[in-house]
C-alpha atoms as a PDB file:
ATOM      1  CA  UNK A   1       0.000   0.000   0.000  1.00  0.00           C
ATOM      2  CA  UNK A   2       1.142   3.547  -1.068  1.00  0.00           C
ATOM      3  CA  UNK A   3       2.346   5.302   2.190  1.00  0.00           C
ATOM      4  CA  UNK A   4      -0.877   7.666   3.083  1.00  0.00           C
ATOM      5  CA  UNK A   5      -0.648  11.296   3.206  1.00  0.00           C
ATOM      6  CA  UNK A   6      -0.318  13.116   5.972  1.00  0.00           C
ATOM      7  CA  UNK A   7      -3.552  14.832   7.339  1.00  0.00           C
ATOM      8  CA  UNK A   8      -3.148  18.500   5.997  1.00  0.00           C
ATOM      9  CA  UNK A   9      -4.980  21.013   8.238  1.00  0.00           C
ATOM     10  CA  UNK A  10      -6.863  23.676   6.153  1.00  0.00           C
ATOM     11  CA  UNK A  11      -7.659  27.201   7.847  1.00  0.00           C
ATOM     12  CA  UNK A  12     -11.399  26.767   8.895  1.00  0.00           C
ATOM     13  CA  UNK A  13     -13.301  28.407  10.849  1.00  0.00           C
ATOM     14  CA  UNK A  14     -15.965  27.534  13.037  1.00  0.00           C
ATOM     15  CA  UNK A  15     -17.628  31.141  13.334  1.00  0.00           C
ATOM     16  CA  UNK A  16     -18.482  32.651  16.604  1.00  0.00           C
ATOM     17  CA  UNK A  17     -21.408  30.048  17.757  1.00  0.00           C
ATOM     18  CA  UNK A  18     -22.009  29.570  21.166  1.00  0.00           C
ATOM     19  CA  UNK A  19     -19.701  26.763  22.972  1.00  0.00           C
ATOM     20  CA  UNK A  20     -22.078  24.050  23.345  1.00  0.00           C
ATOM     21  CA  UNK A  21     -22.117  22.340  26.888  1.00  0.00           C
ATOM     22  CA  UNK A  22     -19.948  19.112  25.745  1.00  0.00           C
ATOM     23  CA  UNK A  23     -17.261  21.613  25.339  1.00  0.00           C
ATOM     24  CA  UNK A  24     -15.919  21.993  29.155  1.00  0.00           C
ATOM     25  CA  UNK A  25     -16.575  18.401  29.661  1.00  0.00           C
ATOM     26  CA  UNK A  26     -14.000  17.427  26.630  1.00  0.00           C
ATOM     27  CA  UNK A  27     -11.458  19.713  28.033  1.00  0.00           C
ATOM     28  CA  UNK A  28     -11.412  18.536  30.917  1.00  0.00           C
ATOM     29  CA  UNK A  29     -11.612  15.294  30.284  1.00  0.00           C
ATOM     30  CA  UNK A  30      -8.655  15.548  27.716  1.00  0.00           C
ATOM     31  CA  UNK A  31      -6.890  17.306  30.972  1.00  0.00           C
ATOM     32  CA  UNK A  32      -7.810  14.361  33.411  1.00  0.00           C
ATOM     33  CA  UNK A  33      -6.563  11.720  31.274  1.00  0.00           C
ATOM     34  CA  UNK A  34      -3.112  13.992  31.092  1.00  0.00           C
ATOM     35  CA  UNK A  35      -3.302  14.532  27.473  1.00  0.00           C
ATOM     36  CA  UNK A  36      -2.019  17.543  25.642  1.00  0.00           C
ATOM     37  CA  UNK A  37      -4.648  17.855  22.773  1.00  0.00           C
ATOM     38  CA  UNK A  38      -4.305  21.871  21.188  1.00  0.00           C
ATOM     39  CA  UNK A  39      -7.254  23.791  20.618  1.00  0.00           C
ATOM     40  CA  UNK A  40      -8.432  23.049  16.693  1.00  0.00           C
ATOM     41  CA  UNK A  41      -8.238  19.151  17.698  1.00  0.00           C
ATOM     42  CA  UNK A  42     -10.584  19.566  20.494  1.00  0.00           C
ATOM     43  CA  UNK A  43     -12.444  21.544  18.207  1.00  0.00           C
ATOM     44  CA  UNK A  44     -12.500  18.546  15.718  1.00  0.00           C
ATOM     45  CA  UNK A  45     -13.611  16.295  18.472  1.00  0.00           C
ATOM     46  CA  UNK A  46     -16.373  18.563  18.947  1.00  0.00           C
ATOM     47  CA  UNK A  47     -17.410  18.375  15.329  1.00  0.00           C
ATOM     48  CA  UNK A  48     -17.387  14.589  15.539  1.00  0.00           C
ATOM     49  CA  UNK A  49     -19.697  14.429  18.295  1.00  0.00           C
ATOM     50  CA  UNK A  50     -21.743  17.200  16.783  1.00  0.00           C
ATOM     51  CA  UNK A  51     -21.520  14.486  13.408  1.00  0.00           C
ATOM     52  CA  UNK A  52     -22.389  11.263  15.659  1.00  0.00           C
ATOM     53  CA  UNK A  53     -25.102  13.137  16.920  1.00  0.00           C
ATOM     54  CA  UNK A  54     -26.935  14.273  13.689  1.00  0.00           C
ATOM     55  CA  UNK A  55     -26.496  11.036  11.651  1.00  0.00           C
ATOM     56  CA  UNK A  56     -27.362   8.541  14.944  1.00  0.00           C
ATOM     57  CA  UNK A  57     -31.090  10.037  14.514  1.00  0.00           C
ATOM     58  CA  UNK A  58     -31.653   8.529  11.076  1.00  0.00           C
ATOM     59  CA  UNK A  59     -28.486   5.629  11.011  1.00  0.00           C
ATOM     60  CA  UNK A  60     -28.908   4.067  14.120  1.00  0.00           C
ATOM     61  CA  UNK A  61     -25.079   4.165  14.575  1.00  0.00           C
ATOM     62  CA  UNK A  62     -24.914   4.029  18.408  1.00  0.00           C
ATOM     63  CA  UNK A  63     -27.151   3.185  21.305  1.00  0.00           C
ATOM     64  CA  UNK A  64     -25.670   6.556  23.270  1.00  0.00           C
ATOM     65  CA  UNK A  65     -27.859   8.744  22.496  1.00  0.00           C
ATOM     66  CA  UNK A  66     -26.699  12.668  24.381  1.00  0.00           C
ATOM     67  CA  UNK A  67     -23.885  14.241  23.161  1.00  0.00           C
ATOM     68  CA  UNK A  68     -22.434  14.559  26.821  1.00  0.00           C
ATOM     69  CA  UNK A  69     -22.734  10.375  26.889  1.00  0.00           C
ATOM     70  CA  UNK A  70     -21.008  10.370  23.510  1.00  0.00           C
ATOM     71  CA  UNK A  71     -17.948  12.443  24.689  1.00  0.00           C
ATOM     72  CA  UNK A  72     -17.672  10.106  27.854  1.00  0.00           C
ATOM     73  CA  UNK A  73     -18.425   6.847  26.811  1.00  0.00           C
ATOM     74  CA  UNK A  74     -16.606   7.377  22.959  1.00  0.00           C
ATOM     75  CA  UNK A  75     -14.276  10.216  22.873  1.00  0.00           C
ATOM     76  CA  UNK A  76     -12.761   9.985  26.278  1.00  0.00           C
ATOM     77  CA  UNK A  77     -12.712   6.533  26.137  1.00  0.00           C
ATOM     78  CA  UNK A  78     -11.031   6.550  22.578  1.00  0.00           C
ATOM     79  CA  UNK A  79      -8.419   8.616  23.944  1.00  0.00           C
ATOM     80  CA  UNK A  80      -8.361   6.776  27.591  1.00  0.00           C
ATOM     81  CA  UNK A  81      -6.236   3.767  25.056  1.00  0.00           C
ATOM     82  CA  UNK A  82      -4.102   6.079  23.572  1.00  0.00           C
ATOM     83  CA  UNK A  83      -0.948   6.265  25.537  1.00  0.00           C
ATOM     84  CA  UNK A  84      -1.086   2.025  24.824  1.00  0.00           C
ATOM     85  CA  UNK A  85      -1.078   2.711  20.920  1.00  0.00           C
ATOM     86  CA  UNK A  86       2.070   2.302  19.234  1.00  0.00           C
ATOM     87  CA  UNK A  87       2.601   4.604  15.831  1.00  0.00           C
ATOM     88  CA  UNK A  88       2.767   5.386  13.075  1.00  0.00           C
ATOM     89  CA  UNK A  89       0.634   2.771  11.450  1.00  0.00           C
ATOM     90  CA  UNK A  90      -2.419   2.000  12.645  1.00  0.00           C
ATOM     91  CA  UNK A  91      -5.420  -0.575  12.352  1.00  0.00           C
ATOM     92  CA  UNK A  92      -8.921  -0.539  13.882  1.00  0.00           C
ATOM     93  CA  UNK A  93     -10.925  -3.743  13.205  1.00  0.00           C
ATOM     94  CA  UNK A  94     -14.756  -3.100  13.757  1.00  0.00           C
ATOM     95  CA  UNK A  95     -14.347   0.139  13.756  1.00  0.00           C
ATOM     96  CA  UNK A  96     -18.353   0.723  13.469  1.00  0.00           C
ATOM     97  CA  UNK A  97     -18.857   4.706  13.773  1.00  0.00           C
ATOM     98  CA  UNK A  98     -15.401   5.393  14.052  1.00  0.00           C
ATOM     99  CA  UNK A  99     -14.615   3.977  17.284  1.00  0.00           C
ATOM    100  CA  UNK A 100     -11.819   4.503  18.201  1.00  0.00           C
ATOM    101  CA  UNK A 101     -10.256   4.723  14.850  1.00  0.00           C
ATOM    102  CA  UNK A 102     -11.000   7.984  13.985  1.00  0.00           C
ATOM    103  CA  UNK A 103     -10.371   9.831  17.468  1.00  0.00           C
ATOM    104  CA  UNK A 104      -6.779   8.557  17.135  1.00  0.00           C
ATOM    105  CA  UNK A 105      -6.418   9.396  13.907  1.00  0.00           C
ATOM    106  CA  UNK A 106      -7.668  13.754  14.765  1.00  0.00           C
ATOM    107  CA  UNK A 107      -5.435  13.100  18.518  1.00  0.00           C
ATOM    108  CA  UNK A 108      -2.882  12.176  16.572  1.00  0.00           C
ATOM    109  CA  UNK A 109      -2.020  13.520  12.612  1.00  0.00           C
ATOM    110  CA  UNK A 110       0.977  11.902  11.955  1.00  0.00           C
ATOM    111  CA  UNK A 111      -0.079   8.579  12.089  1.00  0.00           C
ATOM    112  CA  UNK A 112      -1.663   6.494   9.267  1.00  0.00           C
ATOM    113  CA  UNK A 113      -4.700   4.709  10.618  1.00  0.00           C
ATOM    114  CA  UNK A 114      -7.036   2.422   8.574  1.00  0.00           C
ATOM    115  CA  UNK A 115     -10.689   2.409   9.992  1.00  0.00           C
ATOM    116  CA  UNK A 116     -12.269  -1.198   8.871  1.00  0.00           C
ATOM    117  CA  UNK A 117     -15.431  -2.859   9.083  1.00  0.00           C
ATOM    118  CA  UNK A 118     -18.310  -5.184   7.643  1.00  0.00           C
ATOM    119  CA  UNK A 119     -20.903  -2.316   7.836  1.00  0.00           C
ATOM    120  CA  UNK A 120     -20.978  -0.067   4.650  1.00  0.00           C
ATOM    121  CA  UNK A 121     -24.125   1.618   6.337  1.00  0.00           C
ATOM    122  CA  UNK A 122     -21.842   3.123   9.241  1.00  0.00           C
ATOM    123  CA  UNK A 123     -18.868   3.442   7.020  1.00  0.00           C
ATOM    124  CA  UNK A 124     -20.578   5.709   4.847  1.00  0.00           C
ATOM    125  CA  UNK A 125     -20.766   8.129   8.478  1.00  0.00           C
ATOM    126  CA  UNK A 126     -17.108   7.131   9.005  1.00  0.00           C
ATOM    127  CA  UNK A 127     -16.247   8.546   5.658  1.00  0.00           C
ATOM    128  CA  UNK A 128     -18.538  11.550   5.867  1.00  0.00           C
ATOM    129  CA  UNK A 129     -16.306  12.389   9.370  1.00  0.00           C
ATOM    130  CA  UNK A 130     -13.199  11.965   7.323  1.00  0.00           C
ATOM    131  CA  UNK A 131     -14.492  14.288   4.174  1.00  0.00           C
ATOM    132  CA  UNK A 132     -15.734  17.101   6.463  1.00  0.00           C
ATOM    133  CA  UNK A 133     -12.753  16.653   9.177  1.00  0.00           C
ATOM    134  CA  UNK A 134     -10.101  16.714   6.482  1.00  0.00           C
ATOM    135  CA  UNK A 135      -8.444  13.694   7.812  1.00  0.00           C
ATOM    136  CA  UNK A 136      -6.048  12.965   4.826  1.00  0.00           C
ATOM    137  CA  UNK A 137      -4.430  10.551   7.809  1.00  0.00           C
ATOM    138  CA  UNK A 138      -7.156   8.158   7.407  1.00  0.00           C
ATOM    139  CA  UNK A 139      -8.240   4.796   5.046  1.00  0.00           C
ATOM    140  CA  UNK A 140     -11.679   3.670   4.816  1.00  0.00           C
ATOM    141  CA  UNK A 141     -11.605  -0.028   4.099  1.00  0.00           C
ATOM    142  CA  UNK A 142     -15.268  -2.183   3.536  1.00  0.00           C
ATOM    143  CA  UNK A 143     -14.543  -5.658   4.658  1.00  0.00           C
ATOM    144  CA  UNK A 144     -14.141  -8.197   6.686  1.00  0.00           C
ATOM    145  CA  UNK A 145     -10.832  -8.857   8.371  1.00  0.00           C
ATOM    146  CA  UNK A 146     -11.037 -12.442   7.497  1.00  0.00           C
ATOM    147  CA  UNK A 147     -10.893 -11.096   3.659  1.00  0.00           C
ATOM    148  CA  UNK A 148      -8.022  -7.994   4.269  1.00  0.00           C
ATOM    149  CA  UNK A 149      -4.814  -8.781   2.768  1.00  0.00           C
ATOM    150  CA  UNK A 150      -1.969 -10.363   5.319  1.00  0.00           C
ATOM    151  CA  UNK A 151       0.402  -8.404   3.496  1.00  0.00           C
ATOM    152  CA  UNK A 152       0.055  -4.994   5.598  1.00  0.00           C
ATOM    153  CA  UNK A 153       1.304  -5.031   8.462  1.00  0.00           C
ATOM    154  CA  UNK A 154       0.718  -2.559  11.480  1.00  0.00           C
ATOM    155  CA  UNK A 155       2.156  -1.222  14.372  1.00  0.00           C
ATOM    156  CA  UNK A 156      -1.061  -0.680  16.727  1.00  0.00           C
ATOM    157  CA  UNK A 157      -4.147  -3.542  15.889  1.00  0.00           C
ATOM    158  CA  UNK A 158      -6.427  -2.285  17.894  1.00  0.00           C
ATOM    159  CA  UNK A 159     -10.472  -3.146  18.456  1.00  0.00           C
ATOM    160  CA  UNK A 160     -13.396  -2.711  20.785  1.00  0.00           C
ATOM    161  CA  UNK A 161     -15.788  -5.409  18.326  1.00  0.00           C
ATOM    162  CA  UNK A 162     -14.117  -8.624  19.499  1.00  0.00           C
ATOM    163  CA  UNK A 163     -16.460 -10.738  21.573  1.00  0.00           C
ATOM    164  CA  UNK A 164     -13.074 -13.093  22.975  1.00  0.00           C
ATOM    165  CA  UNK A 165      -9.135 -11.977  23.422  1.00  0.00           C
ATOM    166  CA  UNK A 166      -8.409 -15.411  21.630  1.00  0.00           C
ATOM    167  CA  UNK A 167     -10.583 -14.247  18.629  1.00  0.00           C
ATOM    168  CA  UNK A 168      -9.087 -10.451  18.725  1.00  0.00           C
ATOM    169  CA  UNK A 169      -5.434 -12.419  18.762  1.00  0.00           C
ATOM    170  CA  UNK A 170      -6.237 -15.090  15.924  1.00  0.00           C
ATOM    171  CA  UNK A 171      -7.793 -12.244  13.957  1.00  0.00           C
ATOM    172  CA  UNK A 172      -5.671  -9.541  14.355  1.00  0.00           C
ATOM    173  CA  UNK A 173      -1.967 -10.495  15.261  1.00  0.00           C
ATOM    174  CA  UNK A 174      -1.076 -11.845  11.328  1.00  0.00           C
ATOM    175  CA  UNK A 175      -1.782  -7.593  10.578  1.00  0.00           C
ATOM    176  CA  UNK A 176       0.782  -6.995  13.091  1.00  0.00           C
ATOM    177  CA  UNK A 177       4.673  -5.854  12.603  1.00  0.00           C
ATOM    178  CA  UNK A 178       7.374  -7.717  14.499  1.00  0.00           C
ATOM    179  CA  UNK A 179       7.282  -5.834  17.907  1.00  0.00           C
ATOM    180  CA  UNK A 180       4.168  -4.593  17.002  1.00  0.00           C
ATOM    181  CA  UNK A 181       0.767  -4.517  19.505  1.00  0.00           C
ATOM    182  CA  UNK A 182      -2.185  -5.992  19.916  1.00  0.00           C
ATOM    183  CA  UNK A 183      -5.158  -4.373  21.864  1.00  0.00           C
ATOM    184  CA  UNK A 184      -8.727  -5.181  22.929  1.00  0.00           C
ATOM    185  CA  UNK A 185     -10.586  -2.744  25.063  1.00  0.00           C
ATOM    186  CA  UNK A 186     -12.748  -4.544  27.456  1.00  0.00           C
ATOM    187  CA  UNK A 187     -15.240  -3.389  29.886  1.00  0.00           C
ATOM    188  CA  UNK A 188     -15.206  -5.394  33.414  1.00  0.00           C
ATOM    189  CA  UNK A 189     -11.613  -7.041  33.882  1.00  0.00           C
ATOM    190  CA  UNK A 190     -11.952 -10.176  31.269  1.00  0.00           C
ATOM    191  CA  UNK A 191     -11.192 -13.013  33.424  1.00  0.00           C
ATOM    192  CA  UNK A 192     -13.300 -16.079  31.932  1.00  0.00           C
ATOM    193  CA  UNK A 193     -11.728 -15.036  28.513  1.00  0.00           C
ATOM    194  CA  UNK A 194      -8.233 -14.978  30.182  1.00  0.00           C
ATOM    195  CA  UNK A 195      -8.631 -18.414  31.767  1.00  0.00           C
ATOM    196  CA  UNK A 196      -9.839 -20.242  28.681  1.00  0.00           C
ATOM    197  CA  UNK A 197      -7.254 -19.111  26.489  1.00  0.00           C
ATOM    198  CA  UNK A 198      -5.053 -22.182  25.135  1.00  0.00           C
ATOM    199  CA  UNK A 199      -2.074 -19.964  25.706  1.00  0.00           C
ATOM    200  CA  UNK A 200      -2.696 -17.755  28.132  1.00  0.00           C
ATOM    201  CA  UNK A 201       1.135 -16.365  27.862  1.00  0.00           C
ATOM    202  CA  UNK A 202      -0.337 -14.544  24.478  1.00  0.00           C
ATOM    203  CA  UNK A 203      -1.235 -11.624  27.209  1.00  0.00           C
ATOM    204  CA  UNK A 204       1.024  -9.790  28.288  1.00  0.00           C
ATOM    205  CA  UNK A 205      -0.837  -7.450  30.394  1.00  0.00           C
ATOM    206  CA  UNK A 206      -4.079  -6.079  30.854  1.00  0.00           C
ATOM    207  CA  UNK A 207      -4.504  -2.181  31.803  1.00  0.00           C
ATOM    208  CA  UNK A 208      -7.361  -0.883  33.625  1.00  0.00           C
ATOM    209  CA  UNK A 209      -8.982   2.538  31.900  1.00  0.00           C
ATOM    210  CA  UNK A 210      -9.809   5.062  34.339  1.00  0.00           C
ATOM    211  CA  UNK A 211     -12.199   7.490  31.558  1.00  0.00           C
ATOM    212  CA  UNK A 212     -13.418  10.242  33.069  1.00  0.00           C
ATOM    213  CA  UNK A 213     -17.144  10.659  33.812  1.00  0.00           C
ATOM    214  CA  UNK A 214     -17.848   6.931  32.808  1.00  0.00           C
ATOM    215  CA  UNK A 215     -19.012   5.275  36.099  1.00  0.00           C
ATOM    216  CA  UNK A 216     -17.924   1.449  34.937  1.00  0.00           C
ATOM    217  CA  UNK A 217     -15.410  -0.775  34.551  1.00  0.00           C
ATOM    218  CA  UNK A 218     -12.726  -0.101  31.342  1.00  0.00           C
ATOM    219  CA  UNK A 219      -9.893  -2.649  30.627  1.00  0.00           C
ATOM    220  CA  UNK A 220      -7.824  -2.423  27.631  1.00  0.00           C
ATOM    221  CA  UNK A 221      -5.667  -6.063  26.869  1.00  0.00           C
ATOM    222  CA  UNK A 222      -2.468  -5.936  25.808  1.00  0.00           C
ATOM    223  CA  UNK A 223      -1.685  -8.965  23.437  1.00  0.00           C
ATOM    224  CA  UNK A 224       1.789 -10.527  22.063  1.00  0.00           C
ATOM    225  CA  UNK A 225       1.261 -10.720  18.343  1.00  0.00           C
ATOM    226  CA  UNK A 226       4.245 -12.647  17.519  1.00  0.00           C
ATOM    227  CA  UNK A 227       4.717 -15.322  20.591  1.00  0.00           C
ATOM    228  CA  UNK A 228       7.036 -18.104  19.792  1.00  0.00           C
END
């Protein structure tokens, strides 16, 4: 695959319009997490929500339905993974309405991130994001994972679709570079998956997410792609 272009940031401007109430609650969420996101990324965020929020009345594309809920329980927990995400080259598999594919692709515009699911019907809001975000950092891909080529390879594999680890390692870990990482973000600590792994060694440590606002369990599981 051609290397992607970097996402260019055009001058735009968002007018004068009122700061709507998400706005204080994705600062200081960014702040609480102890990320340094500047001012036209949070503003992108913003837009995303503001995107999610329009399209989920017609598409269906989440069952969060507030734009406060959206900004805790997808944006901040997007961003909750990041400092587990290895650059530049990134792949999220399931990646539904953008989650969390897209909010590491605007947190973080040098890396190349390919956003990839089953579901034309929500990638057609994933690309819509991506046309009226700008986000030259970002591929769109319409399939399964079973059916994307072995041949490209990635740094971060990362998902919040997989229903087992073993599944999200089976699936996942032949799209990963040597050294590269796997991750599955979880909800309550993932114990019964753990234990009935046949190799439980493949996990090499799993990370509790402490997302701000969100008043329930976050894991994220950090998988060996390339065990011996």
């Amino acid at each position: 695959m051609a290397a992607f272009a970097r996402r260019i940031k055009h001058n735009k401007s968002h007018g004068n319009r009122p700061q709507p109430p998400v706005d204080q609650q994705l600062a200081e969420g960014i702040l609480a997490l102890g990320l340094s996101l500047d001012d036209a990324i949070q503003q992108d965020l913003r837009d995303f929500v503001d995107l999610l929020t329009k399209w989920n009345r017609v598409y269906n594309l989440t069952s969060v339905r507030k734009p406060q809920d959206m900004v805790t329980r997808h944006i901040l927990d997007s961003l909750a993974a990041l400092p587990y995400v290895q650059g530049p080259r990134v792949l999220d598999i399931g990646t539904g309405a953008g989650l969390p594919g897209l909010v590491l692709a605007l947190a973080r515009p040098e890396w190349d991130v390919v956003t990839l699911d089953s579901s034309n019907k929500k990638l057609r809001f994933v690309r819509q994001v991506v046309a009226e975000l700008e986000l030259g950092n970002v591929q769109v891909e319409h399939v399964r994972i079973e059916d994307y080529p072995k041949t490209e390879k990635f740094d971060t594999v990362i998902s919040r679709a997989f229903s087992s680890v073993q599944d999200m390692y089976e699936q996942g870990a032949p799209h990963c570079k040597p050294g590269g990482v796997l991750l599955a973000m979880k909800g309550v600590y993932p114990v019964t998956e753990i234990e009935s792994l046949p190799d439980p060694d493949i996990v090499k440590a799993v990370h509790r997410l402490n997302v701000p606002g969100l008043d329930a369990e976050r894991h994220i599981v950090e998988i060996i792609a390339n065990i011996s």
